[in-house]
C-alpha atoms as a PDB file:
ATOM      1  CA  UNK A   1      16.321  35.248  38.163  1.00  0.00           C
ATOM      2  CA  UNK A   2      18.536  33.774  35.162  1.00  0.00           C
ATOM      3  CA  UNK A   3      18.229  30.302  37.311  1.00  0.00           C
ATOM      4  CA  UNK A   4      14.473  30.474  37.716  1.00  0.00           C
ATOM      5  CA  UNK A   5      13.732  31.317  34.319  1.00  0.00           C
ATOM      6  CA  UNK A   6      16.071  27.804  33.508  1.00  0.00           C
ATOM      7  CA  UNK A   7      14.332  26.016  35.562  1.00  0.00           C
ATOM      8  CA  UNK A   8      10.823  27.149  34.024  1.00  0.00           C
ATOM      9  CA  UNK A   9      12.258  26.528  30.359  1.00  0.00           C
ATOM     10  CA  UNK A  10      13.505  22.913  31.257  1.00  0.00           C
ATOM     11  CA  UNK A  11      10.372  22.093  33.104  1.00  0.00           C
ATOM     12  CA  UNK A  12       8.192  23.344  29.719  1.00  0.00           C
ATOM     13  CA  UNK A  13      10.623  21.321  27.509  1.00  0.00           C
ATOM     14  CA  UNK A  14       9.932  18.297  29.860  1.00  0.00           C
ATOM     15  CA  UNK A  15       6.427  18.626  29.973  1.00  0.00           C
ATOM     16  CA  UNK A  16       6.532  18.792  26.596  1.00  0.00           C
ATOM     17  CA  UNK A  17       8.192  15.952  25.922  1.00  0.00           C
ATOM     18  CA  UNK A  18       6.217  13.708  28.404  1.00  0.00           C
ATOM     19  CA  UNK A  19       3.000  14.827  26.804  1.00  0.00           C
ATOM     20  CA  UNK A  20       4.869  14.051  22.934  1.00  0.00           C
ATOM     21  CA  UNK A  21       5.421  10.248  24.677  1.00  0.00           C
ATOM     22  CA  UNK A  22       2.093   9.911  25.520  1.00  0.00           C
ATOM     23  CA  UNK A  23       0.228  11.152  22.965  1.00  0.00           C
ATOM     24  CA  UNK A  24       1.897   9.867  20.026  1.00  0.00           C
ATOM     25  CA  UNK A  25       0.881   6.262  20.338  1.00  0.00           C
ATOM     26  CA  UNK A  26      -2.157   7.161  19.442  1.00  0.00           C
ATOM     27  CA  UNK A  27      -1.715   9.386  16.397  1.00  0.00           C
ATOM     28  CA  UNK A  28      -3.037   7.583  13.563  1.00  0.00           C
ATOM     29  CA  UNK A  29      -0.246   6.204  11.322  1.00  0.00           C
ATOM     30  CA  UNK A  30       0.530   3.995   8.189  1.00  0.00           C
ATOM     31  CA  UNK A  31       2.810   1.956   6.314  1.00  0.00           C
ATOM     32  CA  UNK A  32       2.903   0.391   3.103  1.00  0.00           C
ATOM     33  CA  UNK A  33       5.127  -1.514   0.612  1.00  0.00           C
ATOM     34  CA  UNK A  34       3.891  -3.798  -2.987  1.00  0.00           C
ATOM     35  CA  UNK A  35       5.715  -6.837  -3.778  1.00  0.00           C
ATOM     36  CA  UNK A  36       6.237  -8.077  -7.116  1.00  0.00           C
ATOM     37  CA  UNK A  37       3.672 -10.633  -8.167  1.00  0.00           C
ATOM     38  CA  UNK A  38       4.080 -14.207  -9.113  1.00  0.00           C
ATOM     39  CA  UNK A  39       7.588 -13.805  -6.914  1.00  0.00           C
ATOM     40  CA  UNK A  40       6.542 -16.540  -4.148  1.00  0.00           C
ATOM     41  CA  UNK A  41       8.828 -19.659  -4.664  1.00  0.00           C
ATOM     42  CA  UNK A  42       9.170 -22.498  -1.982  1.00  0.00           C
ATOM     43  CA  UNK A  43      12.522 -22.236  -0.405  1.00  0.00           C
ATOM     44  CA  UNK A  44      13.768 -24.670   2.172  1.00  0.00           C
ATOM     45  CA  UNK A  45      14.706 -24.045   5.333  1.00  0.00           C
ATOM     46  CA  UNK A  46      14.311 -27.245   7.227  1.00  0.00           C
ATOM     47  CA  UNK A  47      15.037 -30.983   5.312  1.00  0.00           C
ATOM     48  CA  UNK A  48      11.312 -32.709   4.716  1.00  0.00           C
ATOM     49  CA  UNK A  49      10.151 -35.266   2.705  1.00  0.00           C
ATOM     50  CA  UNK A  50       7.444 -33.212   0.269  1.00  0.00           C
ATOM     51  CA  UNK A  51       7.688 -29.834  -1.391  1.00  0.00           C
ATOM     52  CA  UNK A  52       4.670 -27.573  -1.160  1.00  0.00           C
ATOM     53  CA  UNK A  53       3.417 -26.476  -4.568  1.00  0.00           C
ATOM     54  CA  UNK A  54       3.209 -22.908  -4.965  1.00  0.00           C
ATOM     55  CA  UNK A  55      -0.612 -21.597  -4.800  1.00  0.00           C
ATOM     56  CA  UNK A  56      -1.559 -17.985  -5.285  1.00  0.00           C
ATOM     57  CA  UNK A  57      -2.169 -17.534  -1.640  1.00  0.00           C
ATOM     58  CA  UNK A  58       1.223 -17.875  -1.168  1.00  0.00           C
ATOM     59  CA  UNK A  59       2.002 -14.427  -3.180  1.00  0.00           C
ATOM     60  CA  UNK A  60       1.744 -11.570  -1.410  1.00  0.00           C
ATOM     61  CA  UNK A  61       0.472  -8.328  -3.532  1.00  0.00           C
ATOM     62  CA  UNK A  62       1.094  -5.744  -0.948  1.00  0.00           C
ATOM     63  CA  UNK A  63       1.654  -5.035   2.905  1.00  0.00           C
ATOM     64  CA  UNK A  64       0.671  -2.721   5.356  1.00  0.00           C
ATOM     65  CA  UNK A  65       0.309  -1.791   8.942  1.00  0.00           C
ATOM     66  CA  UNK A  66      -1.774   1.108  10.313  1.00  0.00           C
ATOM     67  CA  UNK A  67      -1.913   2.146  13.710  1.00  0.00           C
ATOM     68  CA  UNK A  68      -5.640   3.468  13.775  1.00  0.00           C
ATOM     69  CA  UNK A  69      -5.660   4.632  17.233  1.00  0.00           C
ATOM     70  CA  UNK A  70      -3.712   3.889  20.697  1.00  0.00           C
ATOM     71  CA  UNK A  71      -5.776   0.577  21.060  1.00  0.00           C
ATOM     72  CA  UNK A  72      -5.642  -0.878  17.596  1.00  0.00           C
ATOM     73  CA  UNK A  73      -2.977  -1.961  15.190  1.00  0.00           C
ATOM     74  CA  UNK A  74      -4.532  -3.080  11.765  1.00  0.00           C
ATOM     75  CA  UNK A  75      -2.338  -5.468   9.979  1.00  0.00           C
ATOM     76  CA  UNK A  76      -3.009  -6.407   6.481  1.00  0.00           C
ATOM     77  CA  UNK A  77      -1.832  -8.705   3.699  1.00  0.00           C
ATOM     78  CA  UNK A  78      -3.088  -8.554   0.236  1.00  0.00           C
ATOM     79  CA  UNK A  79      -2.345 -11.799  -1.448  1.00  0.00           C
ATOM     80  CA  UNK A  80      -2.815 -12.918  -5.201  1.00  0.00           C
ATOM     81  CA  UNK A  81      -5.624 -16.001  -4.281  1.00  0.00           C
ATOM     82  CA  UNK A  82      -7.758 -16.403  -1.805  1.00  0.00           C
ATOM     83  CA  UNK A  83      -6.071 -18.004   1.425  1.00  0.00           C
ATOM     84  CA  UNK A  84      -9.224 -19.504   2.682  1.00  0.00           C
ATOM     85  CA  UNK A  85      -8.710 -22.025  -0.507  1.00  0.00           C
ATOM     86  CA  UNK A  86      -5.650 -23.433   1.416  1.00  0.00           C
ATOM     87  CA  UNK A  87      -5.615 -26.864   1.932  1.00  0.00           C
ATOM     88  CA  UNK A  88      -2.694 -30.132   2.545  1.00  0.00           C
ATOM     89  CA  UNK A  89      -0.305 -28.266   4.549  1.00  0.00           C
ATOM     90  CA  UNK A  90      -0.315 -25.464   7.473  1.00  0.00           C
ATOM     91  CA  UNK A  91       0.349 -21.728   5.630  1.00  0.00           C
ATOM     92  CA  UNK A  92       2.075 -19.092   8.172  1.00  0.00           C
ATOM     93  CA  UNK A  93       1.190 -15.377   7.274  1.00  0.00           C
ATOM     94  CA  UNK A  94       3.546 -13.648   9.983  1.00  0.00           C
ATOM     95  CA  UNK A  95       4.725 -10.051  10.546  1.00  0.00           C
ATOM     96  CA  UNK A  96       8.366  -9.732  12.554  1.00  0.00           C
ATOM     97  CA  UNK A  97       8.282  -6.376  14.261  1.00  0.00           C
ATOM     98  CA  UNK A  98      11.186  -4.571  15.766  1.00  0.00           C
ATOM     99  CA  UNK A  99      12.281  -1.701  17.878  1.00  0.00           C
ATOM    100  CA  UNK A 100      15.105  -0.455  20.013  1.00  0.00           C
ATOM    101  CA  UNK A 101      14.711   0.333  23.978  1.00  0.00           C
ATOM    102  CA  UNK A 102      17.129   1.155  26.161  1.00  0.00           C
ATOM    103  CA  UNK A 103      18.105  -2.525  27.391  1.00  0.00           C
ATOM    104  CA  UNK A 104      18.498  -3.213  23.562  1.00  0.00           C
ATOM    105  CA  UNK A 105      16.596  -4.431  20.704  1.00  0.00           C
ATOM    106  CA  UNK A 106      12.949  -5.633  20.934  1.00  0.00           C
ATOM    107  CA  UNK A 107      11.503  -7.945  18.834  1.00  0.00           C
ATOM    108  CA  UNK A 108       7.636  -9.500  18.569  1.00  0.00           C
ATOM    109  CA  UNK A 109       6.314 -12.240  16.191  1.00  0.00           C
ATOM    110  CA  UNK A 110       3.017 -11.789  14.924  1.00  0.00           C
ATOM    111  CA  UNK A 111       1.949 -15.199  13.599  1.00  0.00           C
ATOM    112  CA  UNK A 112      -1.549 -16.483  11.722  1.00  0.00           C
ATOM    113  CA  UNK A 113      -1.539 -19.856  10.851  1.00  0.00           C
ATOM    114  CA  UNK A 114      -4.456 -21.542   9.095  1.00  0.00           C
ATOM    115  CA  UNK A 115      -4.951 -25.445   9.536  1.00  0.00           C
ATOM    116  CA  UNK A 116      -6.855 -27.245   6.615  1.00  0.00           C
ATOM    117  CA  UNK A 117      -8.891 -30.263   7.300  1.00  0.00           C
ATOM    118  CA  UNK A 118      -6.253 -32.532   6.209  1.00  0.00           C
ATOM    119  CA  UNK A 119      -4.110 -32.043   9.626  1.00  0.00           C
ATOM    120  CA  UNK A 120      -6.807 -32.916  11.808  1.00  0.00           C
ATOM    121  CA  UNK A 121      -5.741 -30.182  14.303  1.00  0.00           C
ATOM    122  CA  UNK A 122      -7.828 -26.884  15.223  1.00  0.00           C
ATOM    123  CA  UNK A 123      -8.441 -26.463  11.506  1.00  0.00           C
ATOM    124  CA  UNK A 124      -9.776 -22.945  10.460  1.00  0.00           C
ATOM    125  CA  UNK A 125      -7.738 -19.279  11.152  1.00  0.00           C
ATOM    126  CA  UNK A 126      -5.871 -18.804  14.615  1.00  0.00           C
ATOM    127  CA  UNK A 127      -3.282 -16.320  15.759  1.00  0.00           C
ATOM    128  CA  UNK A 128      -0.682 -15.638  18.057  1.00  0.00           C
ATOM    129  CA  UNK A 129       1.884 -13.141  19.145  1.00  0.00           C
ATOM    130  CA  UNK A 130       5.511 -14.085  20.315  1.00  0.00           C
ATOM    131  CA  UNK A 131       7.831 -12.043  22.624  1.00  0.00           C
ATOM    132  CA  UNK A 132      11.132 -13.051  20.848  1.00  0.00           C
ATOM    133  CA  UNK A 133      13.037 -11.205  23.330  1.00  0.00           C
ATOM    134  CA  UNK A 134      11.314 -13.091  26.619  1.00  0.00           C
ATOM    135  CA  UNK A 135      11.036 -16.349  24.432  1.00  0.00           C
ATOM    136  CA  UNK A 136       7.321 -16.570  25.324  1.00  0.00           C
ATOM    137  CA  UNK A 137       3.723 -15.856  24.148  1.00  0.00           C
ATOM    138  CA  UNK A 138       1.951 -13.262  25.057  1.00  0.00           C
ATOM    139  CA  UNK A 139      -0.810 -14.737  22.908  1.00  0.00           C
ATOM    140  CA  UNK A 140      -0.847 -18.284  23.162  1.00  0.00           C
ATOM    141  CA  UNK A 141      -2.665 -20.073  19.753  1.00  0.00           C
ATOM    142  CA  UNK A 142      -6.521 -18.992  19.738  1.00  0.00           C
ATOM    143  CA  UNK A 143      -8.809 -19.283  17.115  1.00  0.00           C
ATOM    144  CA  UNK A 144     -10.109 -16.483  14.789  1.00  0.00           C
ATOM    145  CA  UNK A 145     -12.606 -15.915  12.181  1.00  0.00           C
ATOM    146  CA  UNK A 146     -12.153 -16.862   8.429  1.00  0.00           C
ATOM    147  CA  UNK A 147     -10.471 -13.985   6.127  1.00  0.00           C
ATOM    148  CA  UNK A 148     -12.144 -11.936   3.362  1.00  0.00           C
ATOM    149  CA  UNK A 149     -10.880 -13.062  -0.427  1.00  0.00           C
ATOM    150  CA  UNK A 150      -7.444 -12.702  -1.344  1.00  0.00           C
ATOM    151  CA  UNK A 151      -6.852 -10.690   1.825  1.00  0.00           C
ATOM    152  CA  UNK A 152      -4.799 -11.539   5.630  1.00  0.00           C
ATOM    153  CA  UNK A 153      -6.376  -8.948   8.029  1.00  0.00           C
ATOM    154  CA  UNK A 154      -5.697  -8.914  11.864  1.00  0.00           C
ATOM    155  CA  UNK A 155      -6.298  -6.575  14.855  1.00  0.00           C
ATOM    156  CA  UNK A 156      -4.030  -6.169  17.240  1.00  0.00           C
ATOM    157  CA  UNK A 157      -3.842  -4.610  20.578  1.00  0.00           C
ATOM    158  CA  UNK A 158      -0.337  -2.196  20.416  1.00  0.00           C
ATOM    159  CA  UNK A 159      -0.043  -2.555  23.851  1.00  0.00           C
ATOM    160  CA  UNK A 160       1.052  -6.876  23.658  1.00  0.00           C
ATOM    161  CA  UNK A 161       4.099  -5.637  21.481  1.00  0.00           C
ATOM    162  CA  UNK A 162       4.881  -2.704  24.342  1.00  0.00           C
ATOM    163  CA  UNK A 163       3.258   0.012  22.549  1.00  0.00           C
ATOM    164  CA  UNK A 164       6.584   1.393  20.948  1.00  0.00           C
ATOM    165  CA  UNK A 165       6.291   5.208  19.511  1.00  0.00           C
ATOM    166  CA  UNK A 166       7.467   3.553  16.391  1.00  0.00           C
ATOM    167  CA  UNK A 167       9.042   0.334  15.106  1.00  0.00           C
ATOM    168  CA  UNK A 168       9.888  -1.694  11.701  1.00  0.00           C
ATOM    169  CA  UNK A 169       7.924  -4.802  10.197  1.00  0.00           C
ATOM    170  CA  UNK A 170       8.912  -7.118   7.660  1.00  0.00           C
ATOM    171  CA  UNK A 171       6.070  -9.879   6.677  1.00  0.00           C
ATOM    172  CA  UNK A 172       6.509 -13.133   5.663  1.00  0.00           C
ATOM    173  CA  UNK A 173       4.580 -16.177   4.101  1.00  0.00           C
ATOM    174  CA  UNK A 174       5.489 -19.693   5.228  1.00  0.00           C
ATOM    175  CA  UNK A 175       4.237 -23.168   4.604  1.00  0.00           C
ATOM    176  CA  UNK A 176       5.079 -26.360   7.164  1.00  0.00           C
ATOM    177  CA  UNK A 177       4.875 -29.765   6.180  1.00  0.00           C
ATOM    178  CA  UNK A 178       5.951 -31.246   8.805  1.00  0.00           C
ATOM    179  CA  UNK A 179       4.060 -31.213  12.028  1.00  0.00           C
ATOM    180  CA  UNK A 180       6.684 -30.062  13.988  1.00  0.00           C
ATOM    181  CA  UNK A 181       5.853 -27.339  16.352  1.00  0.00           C
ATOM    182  CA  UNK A 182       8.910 -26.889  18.455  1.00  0.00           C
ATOM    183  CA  UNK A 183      10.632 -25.173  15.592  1.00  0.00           C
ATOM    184  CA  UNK A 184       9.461 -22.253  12.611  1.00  0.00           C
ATOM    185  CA  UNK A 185       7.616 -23.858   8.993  1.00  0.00           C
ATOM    186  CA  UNK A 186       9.494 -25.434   6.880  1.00  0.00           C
ATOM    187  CA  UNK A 187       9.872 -23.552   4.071  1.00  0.00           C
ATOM    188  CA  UNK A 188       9.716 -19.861   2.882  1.00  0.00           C
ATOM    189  CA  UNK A 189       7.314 -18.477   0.001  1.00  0.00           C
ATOM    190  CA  UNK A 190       7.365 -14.977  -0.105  1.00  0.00           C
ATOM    191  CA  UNK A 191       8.192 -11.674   1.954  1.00  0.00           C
ATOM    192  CA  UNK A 192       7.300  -7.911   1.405  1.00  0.00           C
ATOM    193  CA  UNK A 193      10.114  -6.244   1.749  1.00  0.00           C
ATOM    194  CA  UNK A 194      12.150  -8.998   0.288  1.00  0.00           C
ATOM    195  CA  UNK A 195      15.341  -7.366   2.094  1.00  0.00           C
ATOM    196  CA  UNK A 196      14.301  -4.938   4.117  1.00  0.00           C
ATOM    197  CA  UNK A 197      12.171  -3.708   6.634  1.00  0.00           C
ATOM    198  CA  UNK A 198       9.212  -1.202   6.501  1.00  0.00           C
ATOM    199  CA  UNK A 199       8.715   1.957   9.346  1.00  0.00           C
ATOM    200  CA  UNK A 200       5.817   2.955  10.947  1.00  0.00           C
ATOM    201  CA  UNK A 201       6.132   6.364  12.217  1.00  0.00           C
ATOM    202  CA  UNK A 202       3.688   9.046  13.324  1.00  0.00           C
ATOM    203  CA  UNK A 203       4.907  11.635  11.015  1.00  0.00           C
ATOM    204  CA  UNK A 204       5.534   9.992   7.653  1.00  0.00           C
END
């Protein structure tokens, strides 16, 4: 009897913890940080013949990420000018998100460019989503439409980062001058956290 009734608590604990798995992806969650205004500053990171001039759509106000439901991530940048207004050079808005699995650390590159007229390329709003991990996209560059004032706001699909139960995010402004593709922009404005990462978790 003391065997059955074992067997009938770890089964329950199981089944508990299968159902926990799949139903907390899609528990509503949020995460937040502010950054310090007029903080962005053009740092170099590869050697180029022009530095950008800092604009206000390089400073980032605030950060967030909200998982609304188990098909839709909401990721959001609050910036201090309006980064439709951008214009000479490409500007990167980009959130890094990471989580551990059991084959070891995962790691997915959410990137939103915007090209101005000047480049001559797809100008206008695109995004795409990197598997750093599997060194591949698994959203190659497409297009997207124009952002409200003052304000970077994307929706993604949890499950093209793996749907993790939780994970950290750090977000990042860039700026490339160069139109080289085969390599990250060339210099860094401003991140939120500066030195740290932010977690989204179901139960904060």
């Amino acid at each position: 009897m003391r065997i059955i009734n074992v067997i009938v608590v770890v089964a329950v604990v199981l089944a508990a913890l299968a159902a926990f798995i799949l139903l907390v992806p899609n528990v509503p969650a949020s995460s937040s940080i502010n950054d310090r205004i007029n903080d962005a500053v053009a740092v170099r990171i590869h050697e180029t013949g022009a530095d950008p001039l800092v604009q206000p759509y390089h400073d980032i106000v605030s950060a967030s990420v909200q998982r609304l439901n188990g098909k839709e991530l909401l990721l959001t940048l609050e910036l201090a000018g309006d980064p439709n207004f951008n214009t000479l050079y490409e500007t990167v808005y980009i959130w890094v998100i990471d989580y551990p699995t059991v084959t070891g650390n995962q790691r997915y590159t959410v990137i939103v460019p915007h090209f101005p007229p000047e480049l001559g390329l797809s100008t206008g709003w695109n995004i795409a989503i990197f598997d750093n991990r599997a060194e591949r996209y698994v959203v190659p560059l497409k297009s997207i439409g124009s952002m409200t004032e003052n304000k970077i706001e994307v929706n993604i699909d949890p499950d093209l980062i793996g749907n993790p139960l939780f994970f950290w995010w750090q977000s990042f402004v860039m700026v490339r001058v160069e139109p080289q593709f085969d390599r990250p922009p060339d210099f860094l404005m401003d991140s939120a956290p500066d030195n740290s990462t932010v977690l989204l978790w179901p139960f904060t």
